[in-house]
C-alpha atoms as a PDB file:
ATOM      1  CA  UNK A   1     243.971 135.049  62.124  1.00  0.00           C
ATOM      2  CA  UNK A   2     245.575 138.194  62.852  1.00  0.00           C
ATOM      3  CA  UNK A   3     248.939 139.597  61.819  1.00  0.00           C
ATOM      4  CA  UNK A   4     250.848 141.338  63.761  1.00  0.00           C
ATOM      5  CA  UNK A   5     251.651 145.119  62.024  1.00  0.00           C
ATOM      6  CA  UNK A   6     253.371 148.209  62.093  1.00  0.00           C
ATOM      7  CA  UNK A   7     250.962 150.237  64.462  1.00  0.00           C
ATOM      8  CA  UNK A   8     249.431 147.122  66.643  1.00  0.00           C
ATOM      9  CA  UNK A   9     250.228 147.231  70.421  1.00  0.00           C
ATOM     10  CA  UNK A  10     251.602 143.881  71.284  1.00  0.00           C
ATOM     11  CA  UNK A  11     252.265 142.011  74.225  1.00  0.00           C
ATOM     12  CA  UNK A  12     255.563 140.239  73.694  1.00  0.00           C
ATOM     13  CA  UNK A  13     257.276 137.375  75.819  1.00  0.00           C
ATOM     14  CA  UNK A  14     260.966 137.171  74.936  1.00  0.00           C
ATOM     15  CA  UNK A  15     264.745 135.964  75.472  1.00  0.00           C
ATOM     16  CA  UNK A  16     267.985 137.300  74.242  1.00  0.00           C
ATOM     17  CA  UNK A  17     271.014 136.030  73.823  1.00  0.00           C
ATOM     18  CA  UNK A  18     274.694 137.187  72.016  1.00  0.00           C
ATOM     19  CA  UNK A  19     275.546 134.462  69.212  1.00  0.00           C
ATOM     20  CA  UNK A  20     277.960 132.679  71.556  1.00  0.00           C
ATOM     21  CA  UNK A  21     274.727 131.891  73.448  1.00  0.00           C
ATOM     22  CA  UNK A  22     274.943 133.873  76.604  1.00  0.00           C
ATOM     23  CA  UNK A  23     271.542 135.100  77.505  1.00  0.00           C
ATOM     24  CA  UNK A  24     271.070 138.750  78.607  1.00  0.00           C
ATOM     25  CA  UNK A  25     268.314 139.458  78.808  1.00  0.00           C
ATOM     26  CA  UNK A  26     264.784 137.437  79.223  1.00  0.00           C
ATOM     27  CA  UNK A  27     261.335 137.868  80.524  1.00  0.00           C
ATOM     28  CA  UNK A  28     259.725 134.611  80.384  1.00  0.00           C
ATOM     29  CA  UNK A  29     258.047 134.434  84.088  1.00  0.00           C
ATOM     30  CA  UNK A  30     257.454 137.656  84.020  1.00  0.00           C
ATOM     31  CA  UNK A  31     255.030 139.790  83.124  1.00  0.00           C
ATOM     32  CA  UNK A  32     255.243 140.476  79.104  1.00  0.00           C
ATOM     33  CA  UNK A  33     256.560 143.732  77.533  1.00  0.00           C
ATOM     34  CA  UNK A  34     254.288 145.627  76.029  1.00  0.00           C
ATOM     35  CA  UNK A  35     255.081 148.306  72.809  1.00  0.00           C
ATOM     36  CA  UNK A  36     253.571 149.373  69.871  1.00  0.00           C
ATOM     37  CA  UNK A  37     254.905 148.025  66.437  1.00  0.00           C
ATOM     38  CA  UNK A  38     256.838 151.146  64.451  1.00  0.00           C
ATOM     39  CA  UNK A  39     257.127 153.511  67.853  1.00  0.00           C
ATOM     40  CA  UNK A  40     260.817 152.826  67.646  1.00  0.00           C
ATOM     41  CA  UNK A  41     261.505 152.782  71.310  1.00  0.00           C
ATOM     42  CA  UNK A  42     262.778 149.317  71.415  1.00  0.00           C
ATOM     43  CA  UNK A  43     265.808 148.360  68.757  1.00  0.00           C
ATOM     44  CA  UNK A  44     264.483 148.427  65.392  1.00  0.00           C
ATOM     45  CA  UNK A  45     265.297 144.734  64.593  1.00  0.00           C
ATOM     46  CA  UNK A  46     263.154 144.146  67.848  1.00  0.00           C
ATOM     47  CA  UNK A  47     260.196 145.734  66.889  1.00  0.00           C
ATOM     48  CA  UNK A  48     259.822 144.700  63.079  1.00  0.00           C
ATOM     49  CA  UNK A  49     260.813 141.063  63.953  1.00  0.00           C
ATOM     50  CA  UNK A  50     257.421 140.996  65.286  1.00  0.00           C
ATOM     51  CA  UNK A  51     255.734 141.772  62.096  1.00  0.00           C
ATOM     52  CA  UNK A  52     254.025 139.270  60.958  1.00  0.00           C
ATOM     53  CA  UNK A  53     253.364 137.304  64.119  1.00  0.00           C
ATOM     54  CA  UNK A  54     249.973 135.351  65.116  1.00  0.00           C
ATOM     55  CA  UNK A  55     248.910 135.285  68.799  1.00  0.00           C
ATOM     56  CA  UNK A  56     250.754 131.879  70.233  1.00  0.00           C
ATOM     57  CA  UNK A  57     253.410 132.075  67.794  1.00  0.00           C
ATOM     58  CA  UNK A  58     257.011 131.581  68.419  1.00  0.00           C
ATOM     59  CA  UNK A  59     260.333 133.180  66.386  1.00  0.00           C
ATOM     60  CA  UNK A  60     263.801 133.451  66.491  1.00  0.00           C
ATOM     61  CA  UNK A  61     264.966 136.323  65.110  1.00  0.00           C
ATOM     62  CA  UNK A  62     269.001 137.012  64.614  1.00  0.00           C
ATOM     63  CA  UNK A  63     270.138 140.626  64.317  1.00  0.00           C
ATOM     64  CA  UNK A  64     273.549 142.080  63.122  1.00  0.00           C
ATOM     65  CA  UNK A  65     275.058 144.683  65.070  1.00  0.00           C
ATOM     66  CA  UNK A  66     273.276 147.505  63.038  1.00  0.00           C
ATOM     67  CA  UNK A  67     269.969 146.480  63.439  1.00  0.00           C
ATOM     68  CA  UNK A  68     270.369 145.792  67.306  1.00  0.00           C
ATOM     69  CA  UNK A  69     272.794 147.836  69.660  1.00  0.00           C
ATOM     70  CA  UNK A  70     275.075 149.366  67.393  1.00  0.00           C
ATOM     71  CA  UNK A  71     278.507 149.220  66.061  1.00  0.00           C
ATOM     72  CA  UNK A  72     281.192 149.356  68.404  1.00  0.00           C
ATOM     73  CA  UNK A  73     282.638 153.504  68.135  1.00  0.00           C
ATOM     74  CA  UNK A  74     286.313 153.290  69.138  1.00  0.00           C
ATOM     75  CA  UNK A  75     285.742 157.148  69.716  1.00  0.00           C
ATOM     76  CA  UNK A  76     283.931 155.750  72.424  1.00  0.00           C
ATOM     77  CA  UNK A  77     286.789 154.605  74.830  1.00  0.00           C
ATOM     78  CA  UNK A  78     288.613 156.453  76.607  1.00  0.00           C
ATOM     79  CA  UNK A  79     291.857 155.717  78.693  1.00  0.00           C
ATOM     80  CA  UNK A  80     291.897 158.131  82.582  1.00  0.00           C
ATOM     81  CA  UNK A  81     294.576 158.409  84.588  1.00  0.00           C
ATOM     82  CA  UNK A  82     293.520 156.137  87.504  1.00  0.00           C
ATOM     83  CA  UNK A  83     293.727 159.019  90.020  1.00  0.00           C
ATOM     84  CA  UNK A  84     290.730 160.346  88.349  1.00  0.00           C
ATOM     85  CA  UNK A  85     288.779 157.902  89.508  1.00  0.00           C
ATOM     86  CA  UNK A  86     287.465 158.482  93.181  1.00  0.00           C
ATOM     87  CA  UNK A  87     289.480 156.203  95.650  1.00  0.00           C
ATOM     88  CA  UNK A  88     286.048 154.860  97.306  1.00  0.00           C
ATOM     89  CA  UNK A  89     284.962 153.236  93.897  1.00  0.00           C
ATOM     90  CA  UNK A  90     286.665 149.995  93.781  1.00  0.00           C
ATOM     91  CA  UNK A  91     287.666 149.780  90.244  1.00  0.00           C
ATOM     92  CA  UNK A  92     287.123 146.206  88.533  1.00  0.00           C
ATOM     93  CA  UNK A  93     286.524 145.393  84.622  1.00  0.00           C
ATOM     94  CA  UNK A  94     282.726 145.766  83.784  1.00  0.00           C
ATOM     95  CA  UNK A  95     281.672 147.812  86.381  1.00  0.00           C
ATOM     96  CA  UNK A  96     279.469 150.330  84.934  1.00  0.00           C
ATOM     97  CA  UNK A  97     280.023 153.991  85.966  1.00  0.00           C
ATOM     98  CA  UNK A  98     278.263 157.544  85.395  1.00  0.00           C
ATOM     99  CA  UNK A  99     280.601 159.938  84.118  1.00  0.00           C
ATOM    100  CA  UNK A 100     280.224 163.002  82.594  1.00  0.00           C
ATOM    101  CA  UNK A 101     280.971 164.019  78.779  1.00  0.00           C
ATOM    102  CA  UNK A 102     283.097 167.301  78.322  1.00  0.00           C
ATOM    103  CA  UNK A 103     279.310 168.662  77.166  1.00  0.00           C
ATOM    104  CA  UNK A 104     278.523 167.748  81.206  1.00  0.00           C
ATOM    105  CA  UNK A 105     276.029 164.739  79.516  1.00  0.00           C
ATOM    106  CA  UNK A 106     276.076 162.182  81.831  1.00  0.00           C
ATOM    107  CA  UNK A 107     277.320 158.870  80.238  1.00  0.00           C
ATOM    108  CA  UNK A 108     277.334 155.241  80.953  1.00  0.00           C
ATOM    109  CA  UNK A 109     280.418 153.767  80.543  1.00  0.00           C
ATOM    110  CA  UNK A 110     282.239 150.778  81.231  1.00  0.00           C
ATOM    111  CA  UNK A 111     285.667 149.481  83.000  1.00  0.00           C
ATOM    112  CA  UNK A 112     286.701 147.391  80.171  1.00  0.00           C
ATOM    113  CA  UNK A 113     290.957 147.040  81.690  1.00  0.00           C
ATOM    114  CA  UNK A 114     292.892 148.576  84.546  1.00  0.00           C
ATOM    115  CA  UNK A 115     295.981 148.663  84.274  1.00  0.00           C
ATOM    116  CA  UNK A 116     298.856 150.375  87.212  1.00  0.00           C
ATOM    117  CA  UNK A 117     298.278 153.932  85.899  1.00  0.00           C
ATOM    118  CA  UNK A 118     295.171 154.257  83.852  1.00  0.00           C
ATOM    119  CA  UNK A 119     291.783 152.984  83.484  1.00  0.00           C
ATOM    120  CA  UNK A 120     289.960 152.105  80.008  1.00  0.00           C
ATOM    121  CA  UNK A 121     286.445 153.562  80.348  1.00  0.00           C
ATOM    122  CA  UNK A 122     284.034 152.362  76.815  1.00  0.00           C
ATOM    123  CA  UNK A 123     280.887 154.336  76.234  1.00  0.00           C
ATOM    124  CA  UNK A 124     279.496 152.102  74.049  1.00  0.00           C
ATOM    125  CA  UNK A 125     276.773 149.374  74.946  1.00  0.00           C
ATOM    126  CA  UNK A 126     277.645 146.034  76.068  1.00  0.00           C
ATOM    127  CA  UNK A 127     276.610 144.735  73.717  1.00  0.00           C
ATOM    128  CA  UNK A 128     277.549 146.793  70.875  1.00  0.00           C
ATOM    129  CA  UNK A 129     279.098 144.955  67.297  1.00  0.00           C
ATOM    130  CA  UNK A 130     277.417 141.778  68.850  1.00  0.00           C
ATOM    131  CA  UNK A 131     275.276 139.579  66.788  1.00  0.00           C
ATOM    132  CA  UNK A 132     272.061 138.881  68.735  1.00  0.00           C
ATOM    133  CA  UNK A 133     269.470 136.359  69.005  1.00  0.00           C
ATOM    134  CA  UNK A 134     265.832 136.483  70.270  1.00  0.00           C
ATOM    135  CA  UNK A 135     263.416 134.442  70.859  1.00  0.00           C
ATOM    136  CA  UNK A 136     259.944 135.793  70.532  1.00  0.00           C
ATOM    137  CA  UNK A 137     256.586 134.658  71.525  1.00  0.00           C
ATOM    138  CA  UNK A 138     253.331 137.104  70.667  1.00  0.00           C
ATOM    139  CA  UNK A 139     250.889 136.937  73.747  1.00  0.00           C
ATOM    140  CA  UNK A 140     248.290 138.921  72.888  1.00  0.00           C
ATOM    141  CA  UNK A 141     247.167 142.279  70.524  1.00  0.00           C
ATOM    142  CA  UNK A 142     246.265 145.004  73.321  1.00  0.00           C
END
């Protein structure tokens, strides 16, 4: 039977969770991603933790921060004086935001703490330094 390799367009039918065992993400009833082994637009430990997979097969893969969304970059967080921040956006830790970098990039960011004078804005991802685990089924080679 065939293997799954670096190369093969996949059709993939998975969960995610952090370690603790919250689930973010998760497309079972849906529709199944598609990718292509080695194209490196999903996170690497993603894509190669398919390798190796039979159609019908199930996996659980764990990843360490590096191999999934990153370490977390205290670089990355910023404190702004709350006045900064329009007065229409009500302000409340984990709302995401767009903001722009001094380069005029825009930039996801988080509220990660409000306090009476400043807000804590952290560029990285959510889920950045996390452990995470996934649980993969292979559907189909396209």
């Amino acid at each position: 039977m065939k293997q799954a390799q670096n190369g093969d367009t996949v059709r993939v039918r998975f969960s995610g969770r952090i370690e603790n065992g919250a689930e973010f993400v998760s497309n079972r009833g849906e529709e199944p991603l598609e990718f292509t082994i080695g194209d490196r637009k999903l996170i690497q430990g993603f894509e190669q933790g398919t390798v190796g997979m039979q159609v019908g097969e199930k996996k659980t893969i764990r990843l360490e921060p590096d191999q999934a969304f990153g370490e977390k970059h205290p670089e990355l967080i910023q404190q702004v004086p709350k006045s900064a921040i329009p007065e229409d956006i009500h302000l409340t830790v984990g709302l995401q935001l767009h903001v722009n970098s001094p380069g005029g990039t825009p930039v996801q960011v988080t509220v990660s703490d409000i306090s009476e004078e400043q807000v804590t804005l952290d560029g990285n991802s959510p889920l950045a330094g996390e452990v995470v685990v996934f649980e993969l089924e292979l559907v189909e080679f396209v």
